[in-house]
Protein backbone atom coordinates (compact mmCIF):
# COMPACT_ATOMS: atom_id res chain seq x y z
CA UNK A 1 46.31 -69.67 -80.71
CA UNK A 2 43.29 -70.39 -82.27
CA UNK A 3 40.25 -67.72 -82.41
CA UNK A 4 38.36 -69.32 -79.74
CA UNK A 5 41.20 -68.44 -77.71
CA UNK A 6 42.02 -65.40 -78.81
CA UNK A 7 38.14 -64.07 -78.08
CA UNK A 8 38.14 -65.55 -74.85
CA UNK A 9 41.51 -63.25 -74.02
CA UNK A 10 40.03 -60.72 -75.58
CA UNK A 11 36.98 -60.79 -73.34
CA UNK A 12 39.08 -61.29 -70.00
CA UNK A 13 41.12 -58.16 -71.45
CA UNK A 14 37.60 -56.46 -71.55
CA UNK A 15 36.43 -57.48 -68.05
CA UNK A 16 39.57 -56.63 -66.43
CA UNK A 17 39.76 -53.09 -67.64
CA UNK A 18 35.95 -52.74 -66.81
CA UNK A 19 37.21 -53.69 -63.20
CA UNK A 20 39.71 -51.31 -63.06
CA UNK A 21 36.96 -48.49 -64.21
CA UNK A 22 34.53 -49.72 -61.54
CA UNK A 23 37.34 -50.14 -58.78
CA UNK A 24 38.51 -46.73 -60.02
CA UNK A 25 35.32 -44.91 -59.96
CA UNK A 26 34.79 -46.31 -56.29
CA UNK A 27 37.97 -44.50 -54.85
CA UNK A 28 37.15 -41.58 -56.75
CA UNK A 29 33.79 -41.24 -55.18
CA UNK A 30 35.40 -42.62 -51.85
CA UNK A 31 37.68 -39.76 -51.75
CA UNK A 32 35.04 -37.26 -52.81
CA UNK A 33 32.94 -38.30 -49.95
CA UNK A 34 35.96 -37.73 -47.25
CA UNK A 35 36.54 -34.27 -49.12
CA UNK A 36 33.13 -32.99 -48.37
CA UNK A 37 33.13 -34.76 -44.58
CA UNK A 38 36.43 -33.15 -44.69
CA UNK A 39 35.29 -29.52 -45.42
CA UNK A 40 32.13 -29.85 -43.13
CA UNK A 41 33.74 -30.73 -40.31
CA UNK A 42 36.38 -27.34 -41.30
CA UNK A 43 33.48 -25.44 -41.81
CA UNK A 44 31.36 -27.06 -38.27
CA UNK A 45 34.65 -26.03 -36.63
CA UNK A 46 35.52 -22.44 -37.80
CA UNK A 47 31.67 -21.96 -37.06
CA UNK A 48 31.86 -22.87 -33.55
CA UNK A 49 34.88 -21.07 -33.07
CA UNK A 50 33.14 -18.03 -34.34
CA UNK A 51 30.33 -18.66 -32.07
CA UNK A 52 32.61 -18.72 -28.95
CA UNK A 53 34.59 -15.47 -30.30
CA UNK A 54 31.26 -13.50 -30.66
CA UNK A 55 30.41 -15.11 -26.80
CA UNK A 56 33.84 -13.69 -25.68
CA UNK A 57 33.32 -10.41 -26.58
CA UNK A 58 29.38 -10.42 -25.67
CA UNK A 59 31.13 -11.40 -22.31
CA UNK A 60 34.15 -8.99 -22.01
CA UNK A 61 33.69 -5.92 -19.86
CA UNK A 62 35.38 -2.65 -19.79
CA UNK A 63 34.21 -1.12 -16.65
CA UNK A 64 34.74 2.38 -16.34
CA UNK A 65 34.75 3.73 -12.18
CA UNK A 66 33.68 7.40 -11.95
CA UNK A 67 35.12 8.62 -8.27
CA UNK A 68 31.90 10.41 -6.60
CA UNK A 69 31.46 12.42 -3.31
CA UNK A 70 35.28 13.67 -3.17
CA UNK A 71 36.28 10.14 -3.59
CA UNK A 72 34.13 8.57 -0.89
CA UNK A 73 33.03 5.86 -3.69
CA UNK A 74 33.93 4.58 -7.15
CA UNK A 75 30.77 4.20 -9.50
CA UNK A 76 31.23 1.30 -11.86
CA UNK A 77 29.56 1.40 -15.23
CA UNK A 78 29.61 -0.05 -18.60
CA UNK A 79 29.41 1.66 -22.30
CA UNK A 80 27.34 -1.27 -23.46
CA UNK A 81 25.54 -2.71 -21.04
CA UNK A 82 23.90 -2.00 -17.19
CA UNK A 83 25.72 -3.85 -14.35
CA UNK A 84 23.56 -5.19 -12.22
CA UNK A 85 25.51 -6.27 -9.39
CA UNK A 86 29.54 -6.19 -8.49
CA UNK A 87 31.36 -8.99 -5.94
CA UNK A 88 34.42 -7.50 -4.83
CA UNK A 89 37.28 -9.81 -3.17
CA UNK A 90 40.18 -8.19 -1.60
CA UNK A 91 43.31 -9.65 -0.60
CA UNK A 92 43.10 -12.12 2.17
CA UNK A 93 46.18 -10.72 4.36
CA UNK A 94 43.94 -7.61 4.04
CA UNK A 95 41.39 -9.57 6.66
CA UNK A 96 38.62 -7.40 4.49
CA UNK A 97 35.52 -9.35 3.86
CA UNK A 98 33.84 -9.69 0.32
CA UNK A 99 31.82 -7.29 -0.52
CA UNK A 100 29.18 -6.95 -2.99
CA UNK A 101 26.72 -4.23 -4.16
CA UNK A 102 23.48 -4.58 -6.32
CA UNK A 103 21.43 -2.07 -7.94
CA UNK A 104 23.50 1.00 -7.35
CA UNK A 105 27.21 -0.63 -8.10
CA UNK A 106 29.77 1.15 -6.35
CA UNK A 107 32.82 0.29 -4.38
CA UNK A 108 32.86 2.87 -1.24
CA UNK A 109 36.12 3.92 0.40
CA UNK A 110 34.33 3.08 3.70
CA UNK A 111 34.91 -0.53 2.73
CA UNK A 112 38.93 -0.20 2.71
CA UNK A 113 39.50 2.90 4.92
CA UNK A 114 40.49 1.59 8.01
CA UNK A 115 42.57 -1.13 7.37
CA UNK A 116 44.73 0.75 4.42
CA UNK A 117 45.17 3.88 6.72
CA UNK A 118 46.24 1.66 9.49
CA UNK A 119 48.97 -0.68 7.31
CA UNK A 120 50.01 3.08 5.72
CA UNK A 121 50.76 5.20 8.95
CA UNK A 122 53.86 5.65 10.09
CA UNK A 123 54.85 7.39 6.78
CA UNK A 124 53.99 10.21 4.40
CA UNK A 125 50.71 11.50 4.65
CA UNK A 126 50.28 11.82 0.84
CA UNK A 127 50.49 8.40 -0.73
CA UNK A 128 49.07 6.82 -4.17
CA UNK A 129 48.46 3.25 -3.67
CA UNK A 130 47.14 0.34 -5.52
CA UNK A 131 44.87 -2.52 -4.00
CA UNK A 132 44.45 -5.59 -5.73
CA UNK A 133 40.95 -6.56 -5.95
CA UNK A 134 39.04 -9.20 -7.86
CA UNK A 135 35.79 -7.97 -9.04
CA UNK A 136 33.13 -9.91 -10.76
CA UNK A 137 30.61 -7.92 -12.63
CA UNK A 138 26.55 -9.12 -13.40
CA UNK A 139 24.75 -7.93 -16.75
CA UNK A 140 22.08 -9.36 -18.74
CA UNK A 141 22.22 -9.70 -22.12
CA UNK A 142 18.68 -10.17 -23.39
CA UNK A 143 17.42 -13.24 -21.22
CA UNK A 144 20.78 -14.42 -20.24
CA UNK A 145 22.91 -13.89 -17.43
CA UNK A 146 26.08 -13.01 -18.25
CA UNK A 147 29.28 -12.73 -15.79
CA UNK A 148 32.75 -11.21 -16.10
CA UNK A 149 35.70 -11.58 -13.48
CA UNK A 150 39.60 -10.09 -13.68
CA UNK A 151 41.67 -8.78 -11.20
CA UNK A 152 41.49 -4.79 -11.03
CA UNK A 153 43.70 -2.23 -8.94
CA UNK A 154 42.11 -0.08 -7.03
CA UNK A 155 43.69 3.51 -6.60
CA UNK A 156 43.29 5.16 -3.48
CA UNK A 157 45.04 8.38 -2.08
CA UNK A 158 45.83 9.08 1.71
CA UNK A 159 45.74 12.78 2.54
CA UNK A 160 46.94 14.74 5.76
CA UNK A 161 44.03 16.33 7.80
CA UNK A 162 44.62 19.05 10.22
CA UNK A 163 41.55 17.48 12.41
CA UNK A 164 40.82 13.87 12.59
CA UNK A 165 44.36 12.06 11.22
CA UNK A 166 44.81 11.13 7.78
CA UNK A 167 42.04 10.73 4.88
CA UNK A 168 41.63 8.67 2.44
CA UNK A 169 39.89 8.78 -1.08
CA UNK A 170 39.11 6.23 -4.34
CA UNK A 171 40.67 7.54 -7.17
CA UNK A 172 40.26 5.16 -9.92
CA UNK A 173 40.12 1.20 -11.28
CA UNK A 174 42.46 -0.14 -13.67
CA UNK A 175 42.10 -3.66 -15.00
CA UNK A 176 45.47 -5.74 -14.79
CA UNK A 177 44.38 -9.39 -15.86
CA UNK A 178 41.69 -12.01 -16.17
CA UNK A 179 40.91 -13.79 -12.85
CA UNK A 180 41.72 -17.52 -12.99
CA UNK A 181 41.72 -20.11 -10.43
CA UNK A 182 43.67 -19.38 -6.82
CA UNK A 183 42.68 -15.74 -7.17
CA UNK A 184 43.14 -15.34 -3.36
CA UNK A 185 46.45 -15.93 -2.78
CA UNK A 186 47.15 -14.29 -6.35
CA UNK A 187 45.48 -11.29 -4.80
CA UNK A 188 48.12 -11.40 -1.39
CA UNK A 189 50.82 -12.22 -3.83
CA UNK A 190 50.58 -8.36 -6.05
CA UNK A 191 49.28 -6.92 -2.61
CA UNK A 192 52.59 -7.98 -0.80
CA UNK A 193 54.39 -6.48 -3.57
CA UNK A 194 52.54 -3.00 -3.74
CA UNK A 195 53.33 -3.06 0.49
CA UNK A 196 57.35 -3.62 -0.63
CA UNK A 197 56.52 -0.71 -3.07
CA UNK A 198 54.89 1.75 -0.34
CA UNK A 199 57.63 0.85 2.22
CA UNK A 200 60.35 1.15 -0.17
C-alpha cells in the first residue's frame, strides 16, 4: 500500500471515529433530555396528587351531633369549620321526605317520629335503633363552596310513657361510609336490615 493510501485510510479511520463521537454524544444528550421530561412529568404528577390529597382532607368532615332539648333534635357541628346547611335523605321505604336545614343545622326527632314509632309498635317500649340516613353537609372554605356526603346512622330511642303512648328521642350520629351513586336504594338496603334486627 503505498502512503497515499495509507493517509487516505488513515483519514476515513479519523472520520469514522469522529462519527461515532458525534452519533454518541447525540444519544447521550437524547437520553438526558427524556430523563429530565421523565422526572418532570414524576414530579407534575406527585404534585397533583398532593394537591388532590390536601383537597380531600380540606373536604372531609367529621360532624359531631350534640342531642339538645331531651333529645328532641341532634345539633350538627364541625371542629374546623361552620356548616352552613345539612340535606338529609332517609330511606325511601321510610316514605320520609328530604329534609334540609340552613343556618341553625339540626336534624329534629319531629322529622322521624311518627313513622319510626309506628313501624316499632307492637314490641318493647324501650328500643335503640339505627336509621340510615344520607346527609350532605355545606361549609365554605374561604371563597369556595365546599360539600361533603356519606351515609350516617342515626340513633334514636323509643321510651314508654304513662300518658300519650310511646316517645321517642335522637341520641346520636355515627358515620358508616362515603355516599356513592344509588344511595337510595343503598339506604332501604341497611334500613331493611336494621328492621330484621329490631324484629329479631
Amino acid at each position: 500500500m503505498s502512503e497515499a493510501e495509507e493517509a487516505r485510510a488513515e483519514r476515513r479511520r479519523w472520520i469514522t471515529l469522529a462519527e461515532g463521537v458525534a452519533v454518541a454524544g447525540v444519544v447521550i444528550g437524547g437520553l438526558t433530555l427524556w430523563n429530565n421530561v421523565s422526572e418532570r412529568r414524576t414530579a407534575d404528577t406527585e404534585r397533583a396528587a398532593e394537591r388532590e390529597s390536601s383537597a380531600k382532607a380540606r373536604a372531609a368532615l367529621m360532624i359531631v351531633a350534640t342531642p339538645e332539648s331531651d333529645g328532641e333534635r341532634l345539633v350538627l357541628s364541625a371542629a374546623d369549620r361552620r356548616i352552613e346547611r345539612i340535606d338529609v335523605t332517609f330511606p325511601p321505604a321510610l316514605k320520609v321526605p328530604a329534609k334540609s336545614a340552613v343556618g341553625d343545622v339540626a336534624i329534629a326527632a319531629d322529622w322521624v317520629r311518627a313513622p319510626l314509632l309506628s313501624i316499632t309498635d307492637g314490641g318493647a317500649d324501650a328500643i335503640e335503633g339505627r336509621l340510615p340516613v344520607a346527609i350532605t353537609a355545606t361549609w365554605w372554605d374561604g371563597d369556595t363552596r365546599r360539600q361533603s356526603s356519606a351515609v350516617y346512622d342515626l340513633v334514636f330511642t323509643t321510651h314508654g310513657r304513662i300518658v300519650g303512648g310511646r316517645g321517642l328521642k335522637l341520641a346520636a350520629l355515627a358515620r358508616r361510609e362515603a355516599a356513592s351513586g344509588g344511595v337510595a336504594r343503598r339506604l332501604d338496603t341497611l334500613w331493611a336490615q336494621e328492621l330484621g334486627r329490631l324484629s329479631g
